[in-house]
C-alpha atoms as a PDB file:
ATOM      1  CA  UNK A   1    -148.427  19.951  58.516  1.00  0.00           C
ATOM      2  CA  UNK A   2    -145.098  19.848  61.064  1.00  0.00           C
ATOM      3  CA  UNK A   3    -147.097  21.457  63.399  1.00  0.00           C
ATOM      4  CA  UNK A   4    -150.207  18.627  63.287  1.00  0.00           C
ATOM      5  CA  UNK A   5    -147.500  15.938  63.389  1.00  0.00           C
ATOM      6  CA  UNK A   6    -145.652  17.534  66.337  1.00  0.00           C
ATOM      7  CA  UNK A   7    -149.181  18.105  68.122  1.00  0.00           C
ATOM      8  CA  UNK A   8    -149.961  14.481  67.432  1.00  0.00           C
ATOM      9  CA  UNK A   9    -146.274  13.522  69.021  1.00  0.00           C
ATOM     10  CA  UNK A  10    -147.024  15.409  72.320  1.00  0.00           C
ATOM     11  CA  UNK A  11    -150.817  13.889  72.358  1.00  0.00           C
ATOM     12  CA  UNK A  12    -149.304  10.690  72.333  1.00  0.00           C
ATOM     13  CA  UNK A  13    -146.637  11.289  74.967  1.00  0.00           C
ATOM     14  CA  UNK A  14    -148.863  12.802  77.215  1.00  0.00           C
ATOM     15  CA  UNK A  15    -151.642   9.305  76.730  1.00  0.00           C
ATOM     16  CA  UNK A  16    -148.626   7.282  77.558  1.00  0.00           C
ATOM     17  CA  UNK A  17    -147.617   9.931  80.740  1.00  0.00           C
ATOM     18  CA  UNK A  18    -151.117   9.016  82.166  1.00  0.00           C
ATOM     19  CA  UNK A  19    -151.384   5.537  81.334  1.00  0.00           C
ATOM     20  CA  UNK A  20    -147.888   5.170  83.327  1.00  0.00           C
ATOM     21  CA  UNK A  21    -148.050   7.305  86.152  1.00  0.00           C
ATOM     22  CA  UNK A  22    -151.545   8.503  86.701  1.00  0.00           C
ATOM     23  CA  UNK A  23    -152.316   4.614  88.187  1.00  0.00           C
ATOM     24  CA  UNK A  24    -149.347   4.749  90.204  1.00  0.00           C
ATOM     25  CA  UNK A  25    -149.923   7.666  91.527  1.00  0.00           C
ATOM     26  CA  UNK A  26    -153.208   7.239  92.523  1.00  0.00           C
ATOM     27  CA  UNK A  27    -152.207   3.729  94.033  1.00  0.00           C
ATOM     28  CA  UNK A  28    -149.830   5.487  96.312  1.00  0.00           C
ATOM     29  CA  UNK A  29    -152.507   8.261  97.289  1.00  0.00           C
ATOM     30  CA  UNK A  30    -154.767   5.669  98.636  1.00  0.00           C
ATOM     31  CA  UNK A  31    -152.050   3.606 100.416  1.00  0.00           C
ATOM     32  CA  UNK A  32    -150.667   6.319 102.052  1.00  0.00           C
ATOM     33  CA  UNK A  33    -154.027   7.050 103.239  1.00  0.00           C
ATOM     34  CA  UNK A  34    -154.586   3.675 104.489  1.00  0.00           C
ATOM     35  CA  UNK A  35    -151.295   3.627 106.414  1.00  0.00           C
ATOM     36  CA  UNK A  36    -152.051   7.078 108.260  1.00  0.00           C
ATOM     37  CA  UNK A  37    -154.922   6.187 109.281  1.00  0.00           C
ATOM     38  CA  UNK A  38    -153.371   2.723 111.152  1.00  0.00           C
ATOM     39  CA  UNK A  39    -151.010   4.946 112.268  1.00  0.00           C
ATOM     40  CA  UNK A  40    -153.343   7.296 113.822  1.00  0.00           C
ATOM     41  CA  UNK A  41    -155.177   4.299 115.535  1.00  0.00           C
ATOM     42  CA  UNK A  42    -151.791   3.612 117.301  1.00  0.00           C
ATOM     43  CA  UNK A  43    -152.516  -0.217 117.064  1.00  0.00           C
ATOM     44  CA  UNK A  44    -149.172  -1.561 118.851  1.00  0.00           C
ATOM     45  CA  UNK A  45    -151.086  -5.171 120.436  1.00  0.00           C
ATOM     46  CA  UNK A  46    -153.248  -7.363 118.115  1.00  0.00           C
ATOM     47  CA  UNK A  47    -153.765 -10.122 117.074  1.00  0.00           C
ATOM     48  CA  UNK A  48    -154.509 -10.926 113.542  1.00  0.00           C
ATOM     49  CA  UNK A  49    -155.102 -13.849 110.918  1.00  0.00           C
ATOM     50  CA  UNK A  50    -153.272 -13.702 107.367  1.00  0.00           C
ATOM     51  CA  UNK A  51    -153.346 -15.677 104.424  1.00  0.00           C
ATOM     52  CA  UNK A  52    -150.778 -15.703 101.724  1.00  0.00           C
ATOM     53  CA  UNK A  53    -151.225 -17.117  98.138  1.00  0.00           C
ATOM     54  CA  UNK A  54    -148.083 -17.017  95.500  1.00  0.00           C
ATOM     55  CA  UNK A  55    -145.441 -19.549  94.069  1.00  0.00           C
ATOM     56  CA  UNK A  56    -143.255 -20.866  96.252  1.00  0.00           C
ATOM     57  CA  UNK A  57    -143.315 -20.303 100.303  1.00  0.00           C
ATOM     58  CA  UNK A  58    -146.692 -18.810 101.276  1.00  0.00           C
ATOM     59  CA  UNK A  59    -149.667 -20.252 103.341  1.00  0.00           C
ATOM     60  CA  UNK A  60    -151.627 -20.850 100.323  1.00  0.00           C
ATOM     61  CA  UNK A  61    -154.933 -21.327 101.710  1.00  0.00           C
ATOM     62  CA  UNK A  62    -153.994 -22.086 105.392  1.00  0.00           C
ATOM     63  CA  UNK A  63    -154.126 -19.154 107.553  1.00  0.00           C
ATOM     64  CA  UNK A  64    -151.492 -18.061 110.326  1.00  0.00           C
ATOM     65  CA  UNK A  65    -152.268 -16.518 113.191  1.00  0.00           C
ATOM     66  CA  UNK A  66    -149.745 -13.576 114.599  1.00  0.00           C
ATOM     67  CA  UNK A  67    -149.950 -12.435 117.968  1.00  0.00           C
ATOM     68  CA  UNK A  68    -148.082  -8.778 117.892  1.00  0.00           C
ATOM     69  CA  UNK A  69    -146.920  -7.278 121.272  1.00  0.00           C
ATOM     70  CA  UNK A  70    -145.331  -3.636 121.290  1.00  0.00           C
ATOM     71  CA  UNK A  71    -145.187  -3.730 117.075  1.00  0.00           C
ATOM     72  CA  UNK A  72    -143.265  -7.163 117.047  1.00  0.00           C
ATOM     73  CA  UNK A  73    -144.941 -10.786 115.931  1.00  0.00           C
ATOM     74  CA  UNK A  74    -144.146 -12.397 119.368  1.00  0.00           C
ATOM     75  CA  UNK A  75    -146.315 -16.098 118.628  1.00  0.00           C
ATOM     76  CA  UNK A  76    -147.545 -17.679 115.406  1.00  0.00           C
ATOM     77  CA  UNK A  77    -149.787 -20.175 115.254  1.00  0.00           C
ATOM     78  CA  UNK A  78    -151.803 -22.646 112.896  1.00  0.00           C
ATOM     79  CA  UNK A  79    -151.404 -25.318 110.497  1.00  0.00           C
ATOM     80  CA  UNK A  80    -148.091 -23.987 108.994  1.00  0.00           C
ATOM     81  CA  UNK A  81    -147.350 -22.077 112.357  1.00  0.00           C
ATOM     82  CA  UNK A  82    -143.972 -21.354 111.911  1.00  0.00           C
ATOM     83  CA  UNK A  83    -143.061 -17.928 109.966  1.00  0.00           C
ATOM     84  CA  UNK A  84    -142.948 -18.586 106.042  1.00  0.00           C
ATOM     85  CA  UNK A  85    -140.413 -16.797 104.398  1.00  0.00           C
ATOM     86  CA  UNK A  86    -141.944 -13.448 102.593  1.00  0.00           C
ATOM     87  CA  UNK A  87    -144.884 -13.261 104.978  1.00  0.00           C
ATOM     88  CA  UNK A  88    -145.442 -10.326 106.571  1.00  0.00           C
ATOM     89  CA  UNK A  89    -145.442 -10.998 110.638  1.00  0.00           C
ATOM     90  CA  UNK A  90    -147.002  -7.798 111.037  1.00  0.00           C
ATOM     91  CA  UNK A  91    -149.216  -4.880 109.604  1.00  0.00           C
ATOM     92  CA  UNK A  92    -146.322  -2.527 109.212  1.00  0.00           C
ATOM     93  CA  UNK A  93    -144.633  -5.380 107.213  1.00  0.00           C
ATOM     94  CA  UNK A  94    -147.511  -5.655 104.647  1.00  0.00           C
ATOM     95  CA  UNK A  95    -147.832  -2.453 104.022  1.00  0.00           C
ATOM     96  CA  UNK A  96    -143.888  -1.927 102.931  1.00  0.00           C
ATOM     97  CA  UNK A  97    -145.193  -5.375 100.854  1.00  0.00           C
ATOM     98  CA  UNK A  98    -148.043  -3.840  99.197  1.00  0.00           C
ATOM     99  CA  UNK A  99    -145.942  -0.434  98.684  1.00  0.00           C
ATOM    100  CA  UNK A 100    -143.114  -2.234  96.690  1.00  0.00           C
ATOM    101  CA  UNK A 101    -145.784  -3.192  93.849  1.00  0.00           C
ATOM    102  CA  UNK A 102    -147.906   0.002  93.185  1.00  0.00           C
ATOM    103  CA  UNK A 103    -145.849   0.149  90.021  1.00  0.00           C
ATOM    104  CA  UNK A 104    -146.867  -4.021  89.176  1.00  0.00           C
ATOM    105  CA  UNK A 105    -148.765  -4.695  86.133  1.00  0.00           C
ATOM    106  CA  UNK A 106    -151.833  -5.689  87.756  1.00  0.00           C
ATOM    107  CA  UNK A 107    -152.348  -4.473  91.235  1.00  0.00           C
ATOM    108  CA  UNK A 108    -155.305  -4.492  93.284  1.00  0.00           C
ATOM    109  CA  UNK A 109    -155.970  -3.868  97.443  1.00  0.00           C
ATOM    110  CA  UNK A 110    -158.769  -3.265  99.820  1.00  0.00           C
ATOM    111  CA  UNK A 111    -158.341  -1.632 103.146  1.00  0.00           C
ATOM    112  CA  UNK A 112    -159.655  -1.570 106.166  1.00  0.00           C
ATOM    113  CA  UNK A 113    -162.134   1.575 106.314  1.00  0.00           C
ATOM    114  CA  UNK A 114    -161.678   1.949 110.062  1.00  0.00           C
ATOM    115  CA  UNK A 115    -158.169   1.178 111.335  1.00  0.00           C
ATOM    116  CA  UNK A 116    -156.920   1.732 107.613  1.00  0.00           C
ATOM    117  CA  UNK A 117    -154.949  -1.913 107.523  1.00  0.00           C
ATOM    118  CA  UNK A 118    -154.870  -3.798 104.008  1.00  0.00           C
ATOM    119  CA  UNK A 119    -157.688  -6.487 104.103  1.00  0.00           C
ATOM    120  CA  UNK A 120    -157.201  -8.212 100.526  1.00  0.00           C
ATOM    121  CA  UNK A 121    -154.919  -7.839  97.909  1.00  0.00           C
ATOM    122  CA  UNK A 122    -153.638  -9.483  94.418  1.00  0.00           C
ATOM    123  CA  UNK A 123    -150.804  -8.363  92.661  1.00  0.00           C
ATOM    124  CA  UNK A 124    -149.137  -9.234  89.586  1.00  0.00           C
ATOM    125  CA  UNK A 125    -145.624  -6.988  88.860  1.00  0.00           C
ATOM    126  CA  UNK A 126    -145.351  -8.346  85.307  1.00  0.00           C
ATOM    127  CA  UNK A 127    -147.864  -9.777  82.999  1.00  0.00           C
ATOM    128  CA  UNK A 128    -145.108 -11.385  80.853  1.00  0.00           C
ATOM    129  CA  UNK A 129    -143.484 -13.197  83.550  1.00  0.00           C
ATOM    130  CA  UNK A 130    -144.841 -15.978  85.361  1.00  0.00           C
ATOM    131  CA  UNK A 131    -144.817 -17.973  89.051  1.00  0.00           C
ATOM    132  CA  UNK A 132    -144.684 -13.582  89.827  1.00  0.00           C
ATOM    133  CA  UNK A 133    -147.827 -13.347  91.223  1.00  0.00           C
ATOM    134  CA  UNK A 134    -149.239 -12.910  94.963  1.00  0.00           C
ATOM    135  CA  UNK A 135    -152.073 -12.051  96.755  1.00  0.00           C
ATOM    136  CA  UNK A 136    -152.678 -11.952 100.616  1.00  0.00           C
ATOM    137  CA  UNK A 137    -156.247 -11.960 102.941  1.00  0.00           C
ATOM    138  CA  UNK A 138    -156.440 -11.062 106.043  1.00  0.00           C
ATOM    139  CA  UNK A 139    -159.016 -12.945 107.648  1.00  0.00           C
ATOM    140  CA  UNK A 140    -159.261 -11.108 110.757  1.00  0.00           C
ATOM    141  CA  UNK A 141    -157.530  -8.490 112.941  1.00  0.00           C
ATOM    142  CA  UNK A 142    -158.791  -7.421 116.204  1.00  0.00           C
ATOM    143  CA  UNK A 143    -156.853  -5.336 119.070  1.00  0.00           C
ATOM    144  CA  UNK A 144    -155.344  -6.818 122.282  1.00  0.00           C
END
């Protein structure tokens, strides 16, 4: 009987193991995939068109427009052109952004299959919280 009861103990650790860290781990496969291949494109001039939704400071449903020269945002532009607080001026910056929640709650990104760049993404780093939650769209992205 010990020996059922220890079995079911480690059968149980090992379903919460997975339900923890297989996710995560998977989440950071894919975004590390993502980020090589921007890196390979060697994207250093574009311009591209961002949309962030949360609580608080984001563009919530008005698009900026970043104009990056050499890896740095160097003009923003659009109805809230001037740069919000916790959006990211450039692609580098959203991916350290999307990295910091691959361990959230609810996660969830699409990226770009060519250059590799994050297109869409909603992200909620703890269900029992609220005002937590974020997403961001990028609306467009095309090389200078």
């Amino acid at each position: 009987m010990k020996k059922l009861e220890a079995a079911a103990v480690a059968l149980v650790f090992v379903a919460i193991l997975v339900v923890v860290f297989v996710p995560r781990t998977i989440r950071t496969i894919s975004l590390h995939r993502a980020e090589n291949r921007w890196n390979d494109a060697s994207v250093d001039n574009y311009t591209w068109s961002i949309d962030t939704g949360c609580f608080g400071a984001c563009t919530n449903g008005t698009p900026i427009v970043i104009v990056v020269r050499d890896g740095k945002p160097v003009h923003v532009s659009g109805r809230r052109a001037a740069p919000i607080e916790g959006t990211p001026m450039t692609v580098e910056r959203l991916f350290r952004s999307v990295g910091r929640e691959v361990g959230a709650d609810a996660y969830a990104v699409a990226f770009d299959p060519e250059l590799g760049f994050p297109t869409e993404g909603h992200f909620d780093p703890s269900r029992g919280s609220q005002d937590d939650e974020w997403g961001f769209t990028v609306a467009g992205l095309h090389r200078d």
